[in-house]
C-alpha atoms as a PDB file:
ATOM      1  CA  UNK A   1      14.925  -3.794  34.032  1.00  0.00           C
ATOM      2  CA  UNK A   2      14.699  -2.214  30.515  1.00  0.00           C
ATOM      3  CA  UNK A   3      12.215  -2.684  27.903  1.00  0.00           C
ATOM      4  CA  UNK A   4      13.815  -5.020  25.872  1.00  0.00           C
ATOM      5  CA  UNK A   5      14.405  -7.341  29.004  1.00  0.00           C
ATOM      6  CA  UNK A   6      10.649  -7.386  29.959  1.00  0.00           C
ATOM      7  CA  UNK A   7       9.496  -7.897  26.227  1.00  0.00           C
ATOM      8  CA  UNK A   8      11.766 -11.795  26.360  1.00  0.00           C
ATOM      9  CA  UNK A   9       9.541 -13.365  28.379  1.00  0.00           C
ATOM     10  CA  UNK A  10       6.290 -12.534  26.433  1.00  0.00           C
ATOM     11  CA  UNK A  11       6.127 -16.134  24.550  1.00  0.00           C
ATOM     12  CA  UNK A  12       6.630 -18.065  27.727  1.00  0.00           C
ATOM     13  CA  UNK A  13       4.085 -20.547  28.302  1.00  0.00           C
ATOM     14  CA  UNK A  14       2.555 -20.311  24.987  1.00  0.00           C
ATOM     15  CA  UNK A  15       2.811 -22.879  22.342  1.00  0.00           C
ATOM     16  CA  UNK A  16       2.333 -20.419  19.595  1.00  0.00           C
ATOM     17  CA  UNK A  17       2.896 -17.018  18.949  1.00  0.00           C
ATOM     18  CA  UNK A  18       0.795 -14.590  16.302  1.00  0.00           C
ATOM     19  CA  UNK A  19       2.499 -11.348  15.147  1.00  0.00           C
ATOM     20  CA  UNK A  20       0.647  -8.955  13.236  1.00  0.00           C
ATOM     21  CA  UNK A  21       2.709  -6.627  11.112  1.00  0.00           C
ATOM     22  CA  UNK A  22       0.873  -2.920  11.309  1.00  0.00           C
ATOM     23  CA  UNK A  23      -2.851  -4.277  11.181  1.00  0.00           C
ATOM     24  CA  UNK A  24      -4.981  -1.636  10.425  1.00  0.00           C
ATOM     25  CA  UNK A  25      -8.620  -2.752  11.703  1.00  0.00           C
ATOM     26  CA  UNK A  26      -9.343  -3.117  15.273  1.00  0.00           C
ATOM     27  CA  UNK A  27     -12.366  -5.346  14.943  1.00  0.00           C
ATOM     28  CA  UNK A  28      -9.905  -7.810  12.958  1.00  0.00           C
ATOM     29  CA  UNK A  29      -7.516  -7.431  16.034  1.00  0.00           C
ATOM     30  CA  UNK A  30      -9.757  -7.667  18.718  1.00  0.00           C
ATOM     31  CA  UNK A  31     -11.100 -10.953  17.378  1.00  0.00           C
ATOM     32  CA  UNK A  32      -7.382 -12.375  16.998  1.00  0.00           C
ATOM     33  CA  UNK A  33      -6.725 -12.004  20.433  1.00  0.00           C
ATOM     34  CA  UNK A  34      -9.803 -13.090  21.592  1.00  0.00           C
ATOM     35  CA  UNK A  35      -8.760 -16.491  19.596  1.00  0.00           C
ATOM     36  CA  UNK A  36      -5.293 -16.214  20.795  1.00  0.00           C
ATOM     37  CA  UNK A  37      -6.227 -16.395  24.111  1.00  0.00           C
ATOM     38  CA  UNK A  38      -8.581 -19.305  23.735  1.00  0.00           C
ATOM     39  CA  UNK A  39      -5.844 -21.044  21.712  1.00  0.00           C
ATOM     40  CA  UNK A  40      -3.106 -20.307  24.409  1.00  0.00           C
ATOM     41  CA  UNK A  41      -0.912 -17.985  21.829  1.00  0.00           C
ATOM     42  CA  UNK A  42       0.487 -14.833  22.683  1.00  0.00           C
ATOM     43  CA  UNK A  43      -0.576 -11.922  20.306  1.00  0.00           C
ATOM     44  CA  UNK A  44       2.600  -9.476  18.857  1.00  0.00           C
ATOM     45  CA  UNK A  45       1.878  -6.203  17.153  1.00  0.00           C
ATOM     46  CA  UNK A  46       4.313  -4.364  15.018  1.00  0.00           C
ATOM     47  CA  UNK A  47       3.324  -0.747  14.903  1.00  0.00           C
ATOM     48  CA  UNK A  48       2.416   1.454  13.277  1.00  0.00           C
ATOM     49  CA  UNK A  49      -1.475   0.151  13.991  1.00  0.00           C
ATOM     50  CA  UNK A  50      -4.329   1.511  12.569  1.00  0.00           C
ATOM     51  CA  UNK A  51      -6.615   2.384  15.590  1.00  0.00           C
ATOM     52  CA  UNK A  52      -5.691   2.529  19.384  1.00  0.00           C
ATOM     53  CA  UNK A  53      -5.253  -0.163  21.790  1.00  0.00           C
ATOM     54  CA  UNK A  54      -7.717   1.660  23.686  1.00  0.00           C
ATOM     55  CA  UNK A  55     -10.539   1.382  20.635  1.00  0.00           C
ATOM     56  CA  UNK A  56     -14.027   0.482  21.842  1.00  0.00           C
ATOM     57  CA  UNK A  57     -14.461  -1.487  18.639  1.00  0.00           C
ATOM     58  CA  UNK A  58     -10.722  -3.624  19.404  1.00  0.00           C
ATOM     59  CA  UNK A  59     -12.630  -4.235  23.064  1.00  0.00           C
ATOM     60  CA  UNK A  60     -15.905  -5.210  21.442  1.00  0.00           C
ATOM     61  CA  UNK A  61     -14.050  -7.554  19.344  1.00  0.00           C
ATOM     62  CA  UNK A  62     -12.413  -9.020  22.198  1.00  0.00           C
ATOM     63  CA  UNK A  63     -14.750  -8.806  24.839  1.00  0.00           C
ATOM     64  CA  UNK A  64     -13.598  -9.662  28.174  1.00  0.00           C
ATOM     65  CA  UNK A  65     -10.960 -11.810  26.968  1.00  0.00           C
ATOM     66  CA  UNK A  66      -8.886  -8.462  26.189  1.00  0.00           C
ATOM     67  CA  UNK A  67      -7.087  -7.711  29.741  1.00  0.00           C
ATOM     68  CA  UNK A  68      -6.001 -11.532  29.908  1.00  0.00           C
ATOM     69  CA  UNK A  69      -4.463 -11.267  26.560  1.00  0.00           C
ATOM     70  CA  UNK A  70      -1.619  -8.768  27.477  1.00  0.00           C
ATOM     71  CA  UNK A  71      -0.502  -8.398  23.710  1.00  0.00           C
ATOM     72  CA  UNK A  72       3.414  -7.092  23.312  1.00  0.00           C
ATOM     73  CA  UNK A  73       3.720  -4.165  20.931  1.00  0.00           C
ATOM     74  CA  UNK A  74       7.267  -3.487  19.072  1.00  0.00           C
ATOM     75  CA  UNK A  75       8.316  -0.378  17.515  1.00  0.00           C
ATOM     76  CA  UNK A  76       8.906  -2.653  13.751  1.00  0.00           C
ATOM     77  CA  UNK A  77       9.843  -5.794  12.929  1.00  0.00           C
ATOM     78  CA  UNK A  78      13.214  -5.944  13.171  1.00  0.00           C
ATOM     79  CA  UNK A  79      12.491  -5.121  17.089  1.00  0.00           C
ATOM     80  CA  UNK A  80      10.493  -7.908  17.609  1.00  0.00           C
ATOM     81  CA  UNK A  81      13.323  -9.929  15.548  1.00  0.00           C
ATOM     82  CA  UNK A  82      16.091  -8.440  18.486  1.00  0.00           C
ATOM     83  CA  UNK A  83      13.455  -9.631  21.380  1.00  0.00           C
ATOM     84  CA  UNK A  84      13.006 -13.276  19.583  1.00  0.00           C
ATOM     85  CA  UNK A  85      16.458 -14.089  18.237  1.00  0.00           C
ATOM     86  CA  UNK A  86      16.113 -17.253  16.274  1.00  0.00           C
ATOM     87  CA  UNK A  87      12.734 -18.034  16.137  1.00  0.00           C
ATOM     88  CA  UNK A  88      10.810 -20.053  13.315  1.00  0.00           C
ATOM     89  CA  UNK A  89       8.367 -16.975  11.929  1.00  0.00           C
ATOM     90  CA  UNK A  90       5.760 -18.953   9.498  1.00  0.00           C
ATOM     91  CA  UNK A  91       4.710 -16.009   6.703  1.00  0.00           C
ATOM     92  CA  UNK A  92       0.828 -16.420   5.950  1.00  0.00           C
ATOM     93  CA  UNK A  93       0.604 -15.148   2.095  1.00  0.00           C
ATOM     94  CA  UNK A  94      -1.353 -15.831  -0.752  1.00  0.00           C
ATOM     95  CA  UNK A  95       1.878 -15.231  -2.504  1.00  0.00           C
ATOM     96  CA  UNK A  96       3.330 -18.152  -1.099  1.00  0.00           C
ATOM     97  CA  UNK A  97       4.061 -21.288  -3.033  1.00  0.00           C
ATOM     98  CA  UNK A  98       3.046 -23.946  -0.706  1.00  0.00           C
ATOM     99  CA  UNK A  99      -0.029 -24.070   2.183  1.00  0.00           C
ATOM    100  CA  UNK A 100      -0.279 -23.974   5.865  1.00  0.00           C
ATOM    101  CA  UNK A 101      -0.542 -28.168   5.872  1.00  0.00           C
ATOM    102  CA  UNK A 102       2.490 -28.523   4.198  1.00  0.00           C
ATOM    103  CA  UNK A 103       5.032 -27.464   6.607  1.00  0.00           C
ATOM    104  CA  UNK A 104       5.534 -29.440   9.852  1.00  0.00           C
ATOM    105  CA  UNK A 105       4.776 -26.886  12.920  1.00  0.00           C
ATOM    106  CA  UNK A 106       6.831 -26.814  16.154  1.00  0.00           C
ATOM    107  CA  UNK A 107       6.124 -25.320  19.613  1.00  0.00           C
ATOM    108  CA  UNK A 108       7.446 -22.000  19.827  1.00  0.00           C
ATOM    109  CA  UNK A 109       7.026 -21.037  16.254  1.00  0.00           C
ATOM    110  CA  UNK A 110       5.041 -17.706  15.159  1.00  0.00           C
ATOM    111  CA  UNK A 111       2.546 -17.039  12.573  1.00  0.00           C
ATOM    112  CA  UNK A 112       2.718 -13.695  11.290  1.00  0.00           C
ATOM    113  CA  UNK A 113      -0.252 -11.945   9.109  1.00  0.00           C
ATOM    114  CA  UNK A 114      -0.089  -9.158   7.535  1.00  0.00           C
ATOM    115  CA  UNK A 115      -2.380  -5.869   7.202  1.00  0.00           C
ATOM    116  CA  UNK A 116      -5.797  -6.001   5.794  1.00  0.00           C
ATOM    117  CA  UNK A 117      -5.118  -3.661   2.758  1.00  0.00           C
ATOM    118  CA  UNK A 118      -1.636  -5.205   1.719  1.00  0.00           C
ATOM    119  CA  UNK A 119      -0.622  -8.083   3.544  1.00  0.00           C
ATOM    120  CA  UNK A 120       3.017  -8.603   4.694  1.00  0.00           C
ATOM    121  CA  UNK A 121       5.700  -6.757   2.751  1.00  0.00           C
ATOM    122  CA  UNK A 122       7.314  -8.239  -0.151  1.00  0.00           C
ATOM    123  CA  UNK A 123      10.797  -7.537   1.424  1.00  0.00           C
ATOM    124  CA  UNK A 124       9.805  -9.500   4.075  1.00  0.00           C
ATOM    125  CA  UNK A 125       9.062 -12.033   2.549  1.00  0.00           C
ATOM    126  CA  UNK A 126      11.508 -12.543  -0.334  1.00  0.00           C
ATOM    127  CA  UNK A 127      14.479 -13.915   1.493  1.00  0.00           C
ATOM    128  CA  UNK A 128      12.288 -16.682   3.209  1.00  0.00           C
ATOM    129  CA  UNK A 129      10.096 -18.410   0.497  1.00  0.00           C
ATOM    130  CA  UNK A 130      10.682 -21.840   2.782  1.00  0.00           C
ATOM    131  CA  UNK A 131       8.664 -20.006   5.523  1.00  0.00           C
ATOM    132  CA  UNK A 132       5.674 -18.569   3.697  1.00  0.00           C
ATOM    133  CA  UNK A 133       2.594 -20.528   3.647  1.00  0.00           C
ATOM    134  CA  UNK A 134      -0.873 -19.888   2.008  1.00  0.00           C
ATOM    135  CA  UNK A 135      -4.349 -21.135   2.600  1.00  0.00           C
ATOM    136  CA  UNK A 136      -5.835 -22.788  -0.175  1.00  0.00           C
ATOM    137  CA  UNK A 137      -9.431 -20.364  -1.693  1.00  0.00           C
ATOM    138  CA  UNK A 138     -10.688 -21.291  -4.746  1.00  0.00           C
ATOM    139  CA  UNK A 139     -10.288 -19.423  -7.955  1.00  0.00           C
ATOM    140  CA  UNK A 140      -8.571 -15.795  -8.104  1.00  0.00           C
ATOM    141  CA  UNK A 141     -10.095 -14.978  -4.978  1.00  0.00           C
ATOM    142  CA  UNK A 142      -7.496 -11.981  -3.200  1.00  0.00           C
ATOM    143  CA  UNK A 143      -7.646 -13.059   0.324  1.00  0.00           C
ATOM    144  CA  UNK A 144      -9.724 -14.286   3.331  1.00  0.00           C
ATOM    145  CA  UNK A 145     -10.780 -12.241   6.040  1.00  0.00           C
ATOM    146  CA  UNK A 146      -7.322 -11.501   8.361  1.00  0.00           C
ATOM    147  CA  UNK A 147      -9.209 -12.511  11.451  1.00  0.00           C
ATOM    148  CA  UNK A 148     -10.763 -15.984   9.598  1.00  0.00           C
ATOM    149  CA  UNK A 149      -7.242 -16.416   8.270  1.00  0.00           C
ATOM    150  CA  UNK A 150      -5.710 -16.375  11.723  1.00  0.00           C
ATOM    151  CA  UNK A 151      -8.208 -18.825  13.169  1.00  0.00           C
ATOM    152  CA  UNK A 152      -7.589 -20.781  10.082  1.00  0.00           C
ATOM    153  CA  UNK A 153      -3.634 -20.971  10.488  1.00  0.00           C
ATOM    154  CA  UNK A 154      -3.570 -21.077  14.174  1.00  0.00           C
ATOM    155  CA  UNK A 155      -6.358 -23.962  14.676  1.00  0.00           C
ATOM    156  CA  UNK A 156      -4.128 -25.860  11.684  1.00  0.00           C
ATOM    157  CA  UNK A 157      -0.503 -25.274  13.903  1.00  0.00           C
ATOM    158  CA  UNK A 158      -2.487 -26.154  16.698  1.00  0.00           C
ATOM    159  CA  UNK A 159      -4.159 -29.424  15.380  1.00  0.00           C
ATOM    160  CA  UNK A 160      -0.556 -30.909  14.337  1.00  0.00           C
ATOM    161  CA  UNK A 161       0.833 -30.144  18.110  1.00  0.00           C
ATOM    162  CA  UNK A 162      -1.944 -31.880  19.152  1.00  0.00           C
ATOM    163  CA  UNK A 163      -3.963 -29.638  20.744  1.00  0.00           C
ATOM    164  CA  UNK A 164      -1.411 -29.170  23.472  1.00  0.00           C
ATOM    165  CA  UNK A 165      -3.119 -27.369  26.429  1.00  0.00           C
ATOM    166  CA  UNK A 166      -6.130 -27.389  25.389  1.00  0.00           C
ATOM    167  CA  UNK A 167      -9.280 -28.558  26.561  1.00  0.00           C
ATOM    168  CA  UNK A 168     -11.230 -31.599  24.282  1.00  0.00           C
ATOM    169  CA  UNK A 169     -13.963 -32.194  25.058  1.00  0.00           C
ATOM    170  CA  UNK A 170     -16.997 -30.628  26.693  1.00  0.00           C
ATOM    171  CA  UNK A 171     -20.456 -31.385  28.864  1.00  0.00           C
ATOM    172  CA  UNK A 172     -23.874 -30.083  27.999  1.00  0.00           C
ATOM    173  CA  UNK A 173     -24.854 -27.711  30.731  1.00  0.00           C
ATOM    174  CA  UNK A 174     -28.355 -28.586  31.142  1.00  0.00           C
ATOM    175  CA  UNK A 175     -28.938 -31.981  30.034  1.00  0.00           C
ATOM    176  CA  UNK A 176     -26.860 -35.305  29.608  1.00  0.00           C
ATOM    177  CA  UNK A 177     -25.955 -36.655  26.485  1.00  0.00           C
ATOM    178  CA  UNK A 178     -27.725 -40.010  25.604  1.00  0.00           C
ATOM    179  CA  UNK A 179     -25.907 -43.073  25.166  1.00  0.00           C
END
């Protein structure tokens, strides 16, 4: 089976996929999985990346969660477009003209985020101004955190699909609550 064949399967079972186009930071990374994972998205990383997979501070970032992840890697983005023909890629920008609870999410659909020091190329993004989204900061502000932004975007995709998979509610471990 060849690369490319192995890589088509990597979104199944997850309602929502993150790509992140050459981030730079692995503490940024490391926390994005770890959310991924508790979120039930699969993580994508276009290369080139700024540390190594292997980076004690991507691990720290993602404690144990890490292993379970099983994050894809593609060569650029136009290989991850070959392995994901079709899909609905959602553009996180502050250049974008309209914010993440304006669109209308659907399963299957990725958020991508781009790298801490630029954010997602302008060519990227120019022939799909329908698909970027921003969140809202106040003032001239540059940009959010790329870790806080993910949470942000993915917990907002996630809220509108209803939480699918995910667990609601939770017990105390000690005590009981009153009532």
């Amino acid at each position: 089976m060849n690369r490319m064949n192995i890589r088509s399967n990597c979104n199944k079972g997850a309602v929502l996929g993150v790509i992140l186009h050459e981030p730079e930071q692995p503490g940024n990374t490391g926390a994005i999985g770890r959310t991924c994972l508790c979120l039930g998205a699969s993580l994508h990383l276009i290369r080139p990346l700024g540390f190594k997979t292997s980076d004690r501070f991507l691990k720290r970032a993602g404690l144990d969660y890490w292993p379970r992840l099983a994050p894809r890697e593609y060569d650029d983005f136009e290989e991850f477009c070959l392995v994901h023909p079709g899909s609905r890629i959602w553009f996180l920008t502050t250049k974008a003209h309209q914010t993440i609870s304006d669109v209308r999410y659907r399963e299957g659909d990725f958020l991508m985020f781009g790298k801490e020091s630029a954010g997602i190329p302008e060519e990227l993004l120019a022939p799909h101004p329908e698909m970027c989204v921003r969140i809202p900061m106040a003032g001239e502000e540059r940009s959010l955190n790329l870790a806080s932004s993910c949470a942000i975007a993915l917990y907002e995709a996630t809220r509108q699909l209803q939480y699918k998979g995910l667990v609601q509610t939770g017990e105390l471990h000690r005590l009981q609550y009153r009532t």
